[in-house]
Protein backbone atom coordinates (compact mmCIF):
# COMPACT_ATOMS: atom_id res chain seq x y z
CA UNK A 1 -60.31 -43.67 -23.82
CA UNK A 2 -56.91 -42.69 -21.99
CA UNK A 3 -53.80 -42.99 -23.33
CA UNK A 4 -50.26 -42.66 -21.36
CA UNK A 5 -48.97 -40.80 -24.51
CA UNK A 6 -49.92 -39.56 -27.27
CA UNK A 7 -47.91 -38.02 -30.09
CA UNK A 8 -47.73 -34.48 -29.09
CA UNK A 9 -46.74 -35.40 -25.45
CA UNK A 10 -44.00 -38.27 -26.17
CA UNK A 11 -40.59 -37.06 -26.59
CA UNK A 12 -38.75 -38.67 -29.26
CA UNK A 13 -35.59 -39.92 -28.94
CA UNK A 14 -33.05 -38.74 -31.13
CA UNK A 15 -29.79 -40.04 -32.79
CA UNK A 16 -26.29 -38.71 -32.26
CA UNK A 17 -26.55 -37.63 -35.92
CA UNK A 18 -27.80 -34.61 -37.61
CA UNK A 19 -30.80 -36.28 -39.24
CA UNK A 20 -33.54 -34.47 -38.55
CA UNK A 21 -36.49 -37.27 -40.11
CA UNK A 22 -38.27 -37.39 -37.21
CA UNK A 23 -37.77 -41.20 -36.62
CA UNK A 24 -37.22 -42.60 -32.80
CA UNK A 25 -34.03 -44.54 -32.19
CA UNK A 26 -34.98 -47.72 -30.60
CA UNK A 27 -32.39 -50.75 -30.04
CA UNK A 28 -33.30 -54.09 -32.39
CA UNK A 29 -35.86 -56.02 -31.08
CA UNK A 30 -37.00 -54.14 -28.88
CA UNK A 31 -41.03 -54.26 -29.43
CA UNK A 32 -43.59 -51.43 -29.64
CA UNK A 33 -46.69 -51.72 -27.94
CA UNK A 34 -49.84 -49.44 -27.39
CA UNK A 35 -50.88 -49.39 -23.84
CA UNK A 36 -54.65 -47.96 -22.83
CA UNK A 37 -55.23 -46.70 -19.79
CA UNK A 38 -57.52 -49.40 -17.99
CA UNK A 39 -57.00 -51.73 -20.20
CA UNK A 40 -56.53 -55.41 -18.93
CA UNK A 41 -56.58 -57.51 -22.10
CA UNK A 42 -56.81 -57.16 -26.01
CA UNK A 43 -58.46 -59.16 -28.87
CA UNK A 44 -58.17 -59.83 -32.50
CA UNK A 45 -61.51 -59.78 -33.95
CA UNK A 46 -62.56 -60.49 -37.25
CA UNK A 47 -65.54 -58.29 -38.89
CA UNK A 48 -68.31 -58.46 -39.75
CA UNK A 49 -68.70 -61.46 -38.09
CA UNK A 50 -67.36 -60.23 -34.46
CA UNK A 51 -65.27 -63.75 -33.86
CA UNK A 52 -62.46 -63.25 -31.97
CA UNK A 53 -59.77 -64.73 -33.16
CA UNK A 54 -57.47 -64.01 -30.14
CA UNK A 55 -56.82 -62.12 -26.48
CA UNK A 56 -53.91 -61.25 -25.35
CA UNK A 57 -52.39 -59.23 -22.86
CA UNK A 58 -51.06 -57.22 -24.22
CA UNK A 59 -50.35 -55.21 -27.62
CA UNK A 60 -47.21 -56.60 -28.41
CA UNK A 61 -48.32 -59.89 -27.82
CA UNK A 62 -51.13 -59.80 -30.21
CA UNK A 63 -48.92 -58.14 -33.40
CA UNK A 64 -47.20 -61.93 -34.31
CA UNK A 65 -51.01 -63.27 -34.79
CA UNK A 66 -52.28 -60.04 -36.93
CA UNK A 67 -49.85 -60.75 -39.37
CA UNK A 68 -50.38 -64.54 -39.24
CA UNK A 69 -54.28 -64.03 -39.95
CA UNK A 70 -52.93 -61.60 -42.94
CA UNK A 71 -50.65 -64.25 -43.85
CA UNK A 72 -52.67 -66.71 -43.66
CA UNK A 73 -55.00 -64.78 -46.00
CA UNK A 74 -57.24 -62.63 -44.31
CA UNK A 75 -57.87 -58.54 -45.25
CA UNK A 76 -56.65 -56.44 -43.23
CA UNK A 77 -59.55 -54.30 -43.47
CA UNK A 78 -61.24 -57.53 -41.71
CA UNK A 79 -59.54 -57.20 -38.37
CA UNK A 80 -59.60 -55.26 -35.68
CA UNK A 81 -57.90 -54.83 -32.03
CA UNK A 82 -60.07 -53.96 -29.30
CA UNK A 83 -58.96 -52.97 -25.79
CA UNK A 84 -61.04 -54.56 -22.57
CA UNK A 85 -60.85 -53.24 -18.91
CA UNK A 86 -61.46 -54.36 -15.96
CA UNK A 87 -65.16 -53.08 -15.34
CA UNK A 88 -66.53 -54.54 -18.56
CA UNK A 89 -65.52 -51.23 -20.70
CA UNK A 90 -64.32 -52.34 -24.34
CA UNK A 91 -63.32 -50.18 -27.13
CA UNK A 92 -61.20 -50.01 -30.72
CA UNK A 93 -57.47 -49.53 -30.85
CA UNK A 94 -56.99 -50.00 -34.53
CA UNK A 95 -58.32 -51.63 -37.24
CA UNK A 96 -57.44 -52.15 -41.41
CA UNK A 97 -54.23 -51.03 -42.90
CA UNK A 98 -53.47 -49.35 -39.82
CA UNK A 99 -53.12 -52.22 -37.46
CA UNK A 100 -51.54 -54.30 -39.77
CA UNK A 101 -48.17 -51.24 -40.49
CA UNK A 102 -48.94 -50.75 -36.62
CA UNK A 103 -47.78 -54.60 -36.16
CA UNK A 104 -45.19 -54.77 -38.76
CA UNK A 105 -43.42 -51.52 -37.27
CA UNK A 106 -44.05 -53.05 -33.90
CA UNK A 107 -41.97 -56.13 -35.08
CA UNK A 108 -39.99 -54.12 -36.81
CA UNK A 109 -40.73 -55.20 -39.67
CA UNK A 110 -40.62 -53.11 -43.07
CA UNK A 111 -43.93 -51.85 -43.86
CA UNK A 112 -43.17 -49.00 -46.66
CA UNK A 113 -45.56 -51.46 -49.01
CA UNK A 114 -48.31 -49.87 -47.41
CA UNK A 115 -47.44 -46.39 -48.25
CA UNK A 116 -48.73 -44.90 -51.15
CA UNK A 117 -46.13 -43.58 -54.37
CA UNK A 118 -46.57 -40.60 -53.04
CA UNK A 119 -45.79 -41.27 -49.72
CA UNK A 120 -42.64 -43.18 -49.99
CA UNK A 121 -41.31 -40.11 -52.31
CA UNK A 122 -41.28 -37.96 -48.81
């Protein structure tokens, strides 16, 4: 699996400020997606069973209906985002916890609930 980024190579974009946290500045509602090389479509699947719940073209596009099927009262540990390409190829972007902060902070929504104590204290 090819990514256009990854974290080492993306530059982050700084603030005018001194704050040196490490966070990106991005204008409000402006959405963050994760794009796979190849890719052509996505789709929300629920596990064990393998139904798809959704496709979607893209990542942004499928975060609203994550956290609908969370809201709605599905685990998160139940879904997962797949990636599909043209030639057939298929393969995991995230799945659990980790998709659903991935679609919060792609909605930007507030997702410190799923940090640990611990965590949050950084």
């Amino acid at each position: 699996m090819h990514t256009r980024t990854n974290a080492r190579s993306a530059q982050p974009r700084h603030t005018g400020t001194d704050d040196r946290s490490g966070r990106t500045d991005r204008p409000p509602n402006e959405e963050f997606g994760i794009t796979v090389d190849g890719a052509v479509a996505y789709s929300l699947r629920l596990i064990p069973s393998n139904k798809v719940l959704g496709r979607f073209p893209s990542t942004p596009n499928a975060w609203s209906a994550v956290l609908a099927e969370i809201d709605a009262g599905r685990a998160p540990r139940t879904l997962v985002l797949d990636w599909h390409g043209v030639d057939g190829s298929c393969g995991r972007v995230s799945g659990g916890l980790t998709l659903e902060y991935l679609a919060r902070s792609g909605l930007g929504l507030p997702a410190d609930h799923l940090r640990s104590q611990d965590q949050r204290r950084r």
